[in-house]
C-alpha atoms as a PDB file:
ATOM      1  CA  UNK A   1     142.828 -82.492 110.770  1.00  0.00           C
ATOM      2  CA  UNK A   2     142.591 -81.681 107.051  1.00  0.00           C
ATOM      3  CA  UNK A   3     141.702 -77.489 106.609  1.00  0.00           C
ATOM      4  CA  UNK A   4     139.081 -77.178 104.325  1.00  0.00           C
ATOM      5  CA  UNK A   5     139.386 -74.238 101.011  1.00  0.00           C
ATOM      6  CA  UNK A   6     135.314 -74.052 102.089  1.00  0.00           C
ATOM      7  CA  UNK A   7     133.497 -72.677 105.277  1.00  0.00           C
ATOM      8  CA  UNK A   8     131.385 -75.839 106.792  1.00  0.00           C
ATOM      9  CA  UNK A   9     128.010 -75.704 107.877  1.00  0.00           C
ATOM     10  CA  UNK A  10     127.135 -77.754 110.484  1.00  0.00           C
ATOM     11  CA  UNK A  11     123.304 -79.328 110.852  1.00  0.00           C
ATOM     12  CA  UNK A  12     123.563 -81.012 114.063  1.00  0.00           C
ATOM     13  CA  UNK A  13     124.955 -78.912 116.537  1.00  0.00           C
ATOM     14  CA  UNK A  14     123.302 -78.959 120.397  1.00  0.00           C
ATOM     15  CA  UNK A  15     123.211 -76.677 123.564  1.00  0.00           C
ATOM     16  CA  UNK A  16     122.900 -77.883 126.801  1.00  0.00           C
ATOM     17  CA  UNK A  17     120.554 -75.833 129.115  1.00  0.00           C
ATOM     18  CA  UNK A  18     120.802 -74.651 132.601  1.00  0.00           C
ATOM     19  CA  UNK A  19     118.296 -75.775 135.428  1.00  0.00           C
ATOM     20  CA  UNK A  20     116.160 -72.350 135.434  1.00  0.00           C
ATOM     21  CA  UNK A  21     115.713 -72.486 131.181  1.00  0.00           C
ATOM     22  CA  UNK A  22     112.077 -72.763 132.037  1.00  0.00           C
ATOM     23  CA  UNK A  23     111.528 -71.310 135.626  1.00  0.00           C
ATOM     24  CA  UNK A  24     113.707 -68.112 134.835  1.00  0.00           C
ATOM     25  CA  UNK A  25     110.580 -66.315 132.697  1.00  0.00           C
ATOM     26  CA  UNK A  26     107.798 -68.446 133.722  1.00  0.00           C
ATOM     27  CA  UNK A  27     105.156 -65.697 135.556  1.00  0.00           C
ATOM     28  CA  UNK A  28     105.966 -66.177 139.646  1.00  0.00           C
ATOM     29  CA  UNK A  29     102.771 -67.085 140.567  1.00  0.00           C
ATOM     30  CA  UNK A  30     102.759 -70.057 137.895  1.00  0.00           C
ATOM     31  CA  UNK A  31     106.667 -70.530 138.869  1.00  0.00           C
ATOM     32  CA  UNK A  32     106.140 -73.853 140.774  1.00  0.00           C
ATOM     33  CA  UNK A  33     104.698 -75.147 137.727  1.00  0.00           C
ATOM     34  CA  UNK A  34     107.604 -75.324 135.735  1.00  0.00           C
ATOM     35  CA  UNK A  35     109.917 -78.122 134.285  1.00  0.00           C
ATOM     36  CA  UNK A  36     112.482 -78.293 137.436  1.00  0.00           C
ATOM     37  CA  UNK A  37     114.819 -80.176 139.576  1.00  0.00           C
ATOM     38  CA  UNK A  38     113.497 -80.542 143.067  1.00  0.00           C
ATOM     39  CA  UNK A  39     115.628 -82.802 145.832  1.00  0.00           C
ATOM     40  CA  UNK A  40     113.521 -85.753 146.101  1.00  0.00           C
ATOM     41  CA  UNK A  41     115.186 -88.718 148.838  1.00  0.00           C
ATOM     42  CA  UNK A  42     118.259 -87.003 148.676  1.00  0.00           C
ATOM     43  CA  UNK A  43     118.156 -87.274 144.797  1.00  0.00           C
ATOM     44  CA  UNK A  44     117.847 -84.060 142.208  1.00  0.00           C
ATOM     45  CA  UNK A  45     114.708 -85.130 139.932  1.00  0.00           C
ATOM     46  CA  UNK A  46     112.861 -83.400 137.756  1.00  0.00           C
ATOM     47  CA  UNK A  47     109.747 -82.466 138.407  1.00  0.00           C
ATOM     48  CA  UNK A  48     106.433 -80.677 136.328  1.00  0.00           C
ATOM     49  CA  UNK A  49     103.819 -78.830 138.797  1.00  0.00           C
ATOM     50  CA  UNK A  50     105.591 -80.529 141.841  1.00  0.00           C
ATOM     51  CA  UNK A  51     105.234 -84.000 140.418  1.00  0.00           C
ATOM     52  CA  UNK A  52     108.215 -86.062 140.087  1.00  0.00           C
ATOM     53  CA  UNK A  53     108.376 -86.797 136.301  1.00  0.00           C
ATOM     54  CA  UNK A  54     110.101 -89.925 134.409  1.00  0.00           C
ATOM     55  CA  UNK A  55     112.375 -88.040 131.236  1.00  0.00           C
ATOM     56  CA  UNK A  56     115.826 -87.965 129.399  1.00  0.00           C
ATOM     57  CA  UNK A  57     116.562 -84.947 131.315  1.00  0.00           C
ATOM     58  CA  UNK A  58     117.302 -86.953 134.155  1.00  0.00           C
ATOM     59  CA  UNK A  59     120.177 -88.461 132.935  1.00  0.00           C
ATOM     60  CA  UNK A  60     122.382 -85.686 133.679  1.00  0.00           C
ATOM     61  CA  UNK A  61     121.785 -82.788 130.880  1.00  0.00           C
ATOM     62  CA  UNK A  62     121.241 -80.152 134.046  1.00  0.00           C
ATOM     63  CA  UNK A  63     124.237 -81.679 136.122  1.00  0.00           C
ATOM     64  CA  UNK A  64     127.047 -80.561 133.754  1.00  0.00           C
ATOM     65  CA  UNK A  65     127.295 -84.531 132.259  1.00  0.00           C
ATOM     66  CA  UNK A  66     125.626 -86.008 129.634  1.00  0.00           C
ATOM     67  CA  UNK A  67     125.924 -89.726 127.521  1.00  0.00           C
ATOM     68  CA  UNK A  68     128.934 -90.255 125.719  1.00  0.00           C
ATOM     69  CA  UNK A  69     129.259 -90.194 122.116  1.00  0.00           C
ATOM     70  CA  UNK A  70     127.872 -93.946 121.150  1.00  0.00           C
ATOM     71  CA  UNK A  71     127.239 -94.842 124.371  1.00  0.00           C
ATOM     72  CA  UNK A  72     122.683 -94.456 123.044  1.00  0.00           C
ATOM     73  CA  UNK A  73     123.398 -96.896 120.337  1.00  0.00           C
ATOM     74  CA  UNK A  74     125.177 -98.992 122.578  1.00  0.00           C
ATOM     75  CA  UNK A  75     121.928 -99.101 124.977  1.00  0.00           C
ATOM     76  CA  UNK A  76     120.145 -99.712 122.065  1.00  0.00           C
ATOM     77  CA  UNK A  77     121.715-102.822 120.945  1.00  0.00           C
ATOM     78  CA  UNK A  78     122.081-103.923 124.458  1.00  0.00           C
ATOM     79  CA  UNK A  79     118.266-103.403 124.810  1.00  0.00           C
ATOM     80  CA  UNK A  80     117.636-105.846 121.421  1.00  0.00           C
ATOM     81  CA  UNK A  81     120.173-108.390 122.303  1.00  0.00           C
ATOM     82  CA  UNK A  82     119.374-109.056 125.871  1.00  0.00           C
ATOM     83  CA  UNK A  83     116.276-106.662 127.154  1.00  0.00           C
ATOM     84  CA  UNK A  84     117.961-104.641 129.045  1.00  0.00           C
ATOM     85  CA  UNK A  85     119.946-101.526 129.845  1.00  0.00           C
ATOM     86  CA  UNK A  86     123.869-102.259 130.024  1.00  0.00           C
ATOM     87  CA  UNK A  87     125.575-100.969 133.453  1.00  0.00           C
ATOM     88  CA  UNK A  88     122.294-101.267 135.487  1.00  0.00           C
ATOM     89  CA  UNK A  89     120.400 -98.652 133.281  1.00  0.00           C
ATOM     90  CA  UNK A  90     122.667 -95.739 134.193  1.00  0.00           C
ATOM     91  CA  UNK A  91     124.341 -94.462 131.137  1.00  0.00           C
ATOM     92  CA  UNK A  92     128.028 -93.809 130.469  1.00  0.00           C
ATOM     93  CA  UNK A  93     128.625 -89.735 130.880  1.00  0.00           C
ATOM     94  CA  UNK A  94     131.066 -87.348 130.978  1.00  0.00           C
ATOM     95  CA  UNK A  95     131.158 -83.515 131.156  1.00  0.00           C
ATOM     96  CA  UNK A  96     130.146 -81.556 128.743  1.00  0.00           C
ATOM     97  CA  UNK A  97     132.210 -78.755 127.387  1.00  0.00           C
ATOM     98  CA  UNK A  98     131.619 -75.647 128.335  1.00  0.00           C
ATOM     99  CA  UNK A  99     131.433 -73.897 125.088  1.00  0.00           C
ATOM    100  CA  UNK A 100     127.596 -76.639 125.062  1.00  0.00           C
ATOM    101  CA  UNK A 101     126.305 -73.531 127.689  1.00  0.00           C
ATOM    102  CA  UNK A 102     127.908 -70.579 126.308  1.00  0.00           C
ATOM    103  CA  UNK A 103     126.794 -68.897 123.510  1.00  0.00           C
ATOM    104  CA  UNK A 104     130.383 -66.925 123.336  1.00  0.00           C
ATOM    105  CA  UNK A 105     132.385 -69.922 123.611  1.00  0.00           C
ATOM    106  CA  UNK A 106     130.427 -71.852 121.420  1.00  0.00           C
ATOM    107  CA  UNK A 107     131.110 -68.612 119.219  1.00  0.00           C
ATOM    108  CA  UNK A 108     134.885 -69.178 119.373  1.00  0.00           C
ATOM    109  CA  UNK A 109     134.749 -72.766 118.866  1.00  0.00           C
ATOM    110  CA  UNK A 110     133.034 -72.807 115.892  1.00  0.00           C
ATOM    111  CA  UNK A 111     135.451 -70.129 114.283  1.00  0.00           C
ATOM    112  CA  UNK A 112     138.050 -72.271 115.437  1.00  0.00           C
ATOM    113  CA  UNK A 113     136.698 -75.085 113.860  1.00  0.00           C
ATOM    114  CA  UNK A 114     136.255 -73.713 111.091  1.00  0.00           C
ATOM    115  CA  UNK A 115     132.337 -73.399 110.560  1.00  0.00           C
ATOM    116  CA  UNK A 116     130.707 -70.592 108.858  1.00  0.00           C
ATOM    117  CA  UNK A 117     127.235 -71.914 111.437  1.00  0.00           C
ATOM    118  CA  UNK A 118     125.319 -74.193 112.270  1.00  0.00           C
ATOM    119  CA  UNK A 119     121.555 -75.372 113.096  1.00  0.00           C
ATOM    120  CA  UNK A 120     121.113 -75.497 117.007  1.00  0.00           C
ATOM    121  CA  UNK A 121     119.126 -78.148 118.550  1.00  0.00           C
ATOM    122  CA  UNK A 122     117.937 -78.544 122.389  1.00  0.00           C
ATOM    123  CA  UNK A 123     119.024 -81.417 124.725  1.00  0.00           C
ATOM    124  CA  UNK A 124     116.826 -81.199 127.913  1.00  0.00           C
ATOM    125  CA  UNK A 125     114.490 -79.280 126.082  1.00  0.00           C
ATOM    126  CA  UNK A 126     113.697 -81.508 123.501  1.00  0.00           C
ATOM    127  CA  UNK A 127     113.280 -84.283 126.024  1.00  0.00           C
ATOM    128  CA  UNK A 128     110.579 -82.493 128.529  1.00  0.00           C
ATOM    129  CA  UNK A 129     107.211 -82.074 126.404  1.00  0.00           C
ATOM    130  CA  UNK A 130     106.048 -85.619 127.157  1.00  0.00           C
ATOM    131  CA  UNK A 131     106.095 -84.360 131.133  1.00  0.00           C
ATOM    132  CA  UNK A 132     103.635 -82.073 130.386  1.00  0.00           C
ATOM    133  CA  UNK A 133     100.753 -84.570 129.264  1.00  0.00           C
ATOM    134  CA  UNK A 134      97.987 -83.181 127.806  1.00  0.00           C
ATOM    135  CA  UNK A 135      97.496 -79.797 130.197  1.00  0.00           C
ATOM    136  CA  UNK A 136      98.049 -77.595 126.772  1.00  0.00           C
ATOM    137  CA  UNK A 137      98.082 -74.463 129.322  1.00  0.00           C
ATOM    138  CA  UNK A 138     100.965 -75.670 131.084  1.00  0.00           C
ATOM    139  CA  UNK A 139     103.126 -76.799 127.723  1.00  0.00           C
ATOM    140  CA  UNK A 140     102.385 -73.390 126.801  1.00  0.00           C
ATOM    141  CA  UNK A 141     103.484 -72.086 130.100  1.00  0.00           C
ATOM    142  CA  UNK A 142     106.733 -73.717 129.853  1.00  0.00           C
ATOM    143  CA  UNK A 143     107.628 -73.552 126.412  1.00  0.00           C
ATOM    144  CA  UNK A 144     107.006 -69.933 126.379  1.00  0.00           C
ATOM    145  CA  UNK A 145     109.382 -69.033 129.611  1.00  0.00           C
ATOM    146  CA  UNK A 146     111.729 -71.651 127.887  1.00  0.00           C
ATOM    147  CA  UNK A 147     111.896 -69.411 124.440  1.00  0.00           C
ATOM    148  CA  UNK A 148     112.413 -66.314 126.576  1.00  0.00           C
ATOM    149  CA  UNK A 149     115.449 -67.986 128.298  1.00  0.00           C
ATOM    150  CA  UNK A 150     116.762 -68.863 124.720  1.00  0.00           C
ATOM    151  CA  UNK A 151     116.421 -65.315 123.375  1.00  0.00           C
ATOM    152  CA  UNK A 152     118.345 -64.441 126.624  1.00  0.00           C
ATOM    153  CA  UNK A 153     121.006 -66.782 126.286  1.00  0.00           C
ATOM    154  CA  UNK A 154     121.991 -67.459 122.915  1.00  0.00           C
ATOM    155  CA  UNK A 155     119.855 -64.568 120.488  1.00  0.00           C
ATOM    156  CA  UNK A 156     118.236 -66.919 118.445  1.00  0.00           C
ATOM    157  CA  UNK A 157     120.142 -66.379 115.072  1.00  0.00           C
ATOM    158  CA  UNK A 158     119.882 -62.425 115.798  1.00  0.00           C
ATOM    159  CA  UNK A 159     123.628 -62.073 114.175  1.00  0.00           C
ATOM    160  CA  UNK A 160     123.080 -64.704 111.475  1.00  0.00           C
ATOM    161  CA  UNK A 161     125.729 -67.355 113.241  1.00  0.00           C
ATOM    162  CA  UNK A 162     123.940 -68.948 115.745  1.00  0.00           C
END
């Protein structure tokens, strides 16, 4: 790769989030409302106020995997062309690197990479407000306990980088 006489910023940049980003803060008695994985046949789902829920986060965001790079416009064309998911619906994945949870590592890629920072973006989280429906008090629920985990884990711009 090319080095660059300019830092780069980089727009696009995601973090993956663990499975207790919005059961870790949410108030106990309110805990078992929160956006989850519960073992449902044998299978890890997710689940909002102990209802199995149908969202993106499924697809492997909390399991340490996630859709390769392409692999959602690929759906998408197989979707137009024939109506339907390629590989039986399940998407291609592989792991996700480790600096995607780790606010130090993601620290030390980007200075290896040369970027001066970057706008971060959810994965699951962005994915999990349509499981809510229109109980307002339980979006608020979780989207409060799931800033409070963010704050925790990666500051929230506090140093100006991330």
């Amino acid at each position: 790769m090319a080095e660059l006489s300019y830092p780069t910023f980089d727009a696009d940049n995601h973090y993956y989030e663990p499975v207790d980003c919005f059961s870790r803060h949410m108030p106990a008695d309110r805990r078992h409302r929160a956006f989850q994985l519960a073992t449902i046949d044998g299978v890890e789902r997710p689940v909002v106020d102990n209802r199995e829920v149908n969202v993106l986060a499924a697809s492997g965001f909390f399991r340490g995997e996630t859709a390769l790079p392409g692999s959602l416009r690929d759906s998408m064309r197989a979707i137009k062309k024939s109506g339907t998911l390629p590989n039986g619906g399940v998407p291609l994945v592989g792991p996700i690197d480790p600096a995607a949870f780790d606010r130090c590592r993601r620290l030390d890629l980007l200075a290896a990479q040369g970027i001066e920072a970057t706008l971060m973006f959810p994965s699951t989280g962005v994915t999990a407000e349509p499981a809510f429906g229109d109980d307002a008090e339980l979006l608020w629920d979780n989207y409060r306990a799931f800033n409070r985990w963010l704050d925790e884990d990666w500051g929230l711009g506090a140093d100006g980088v991330i």
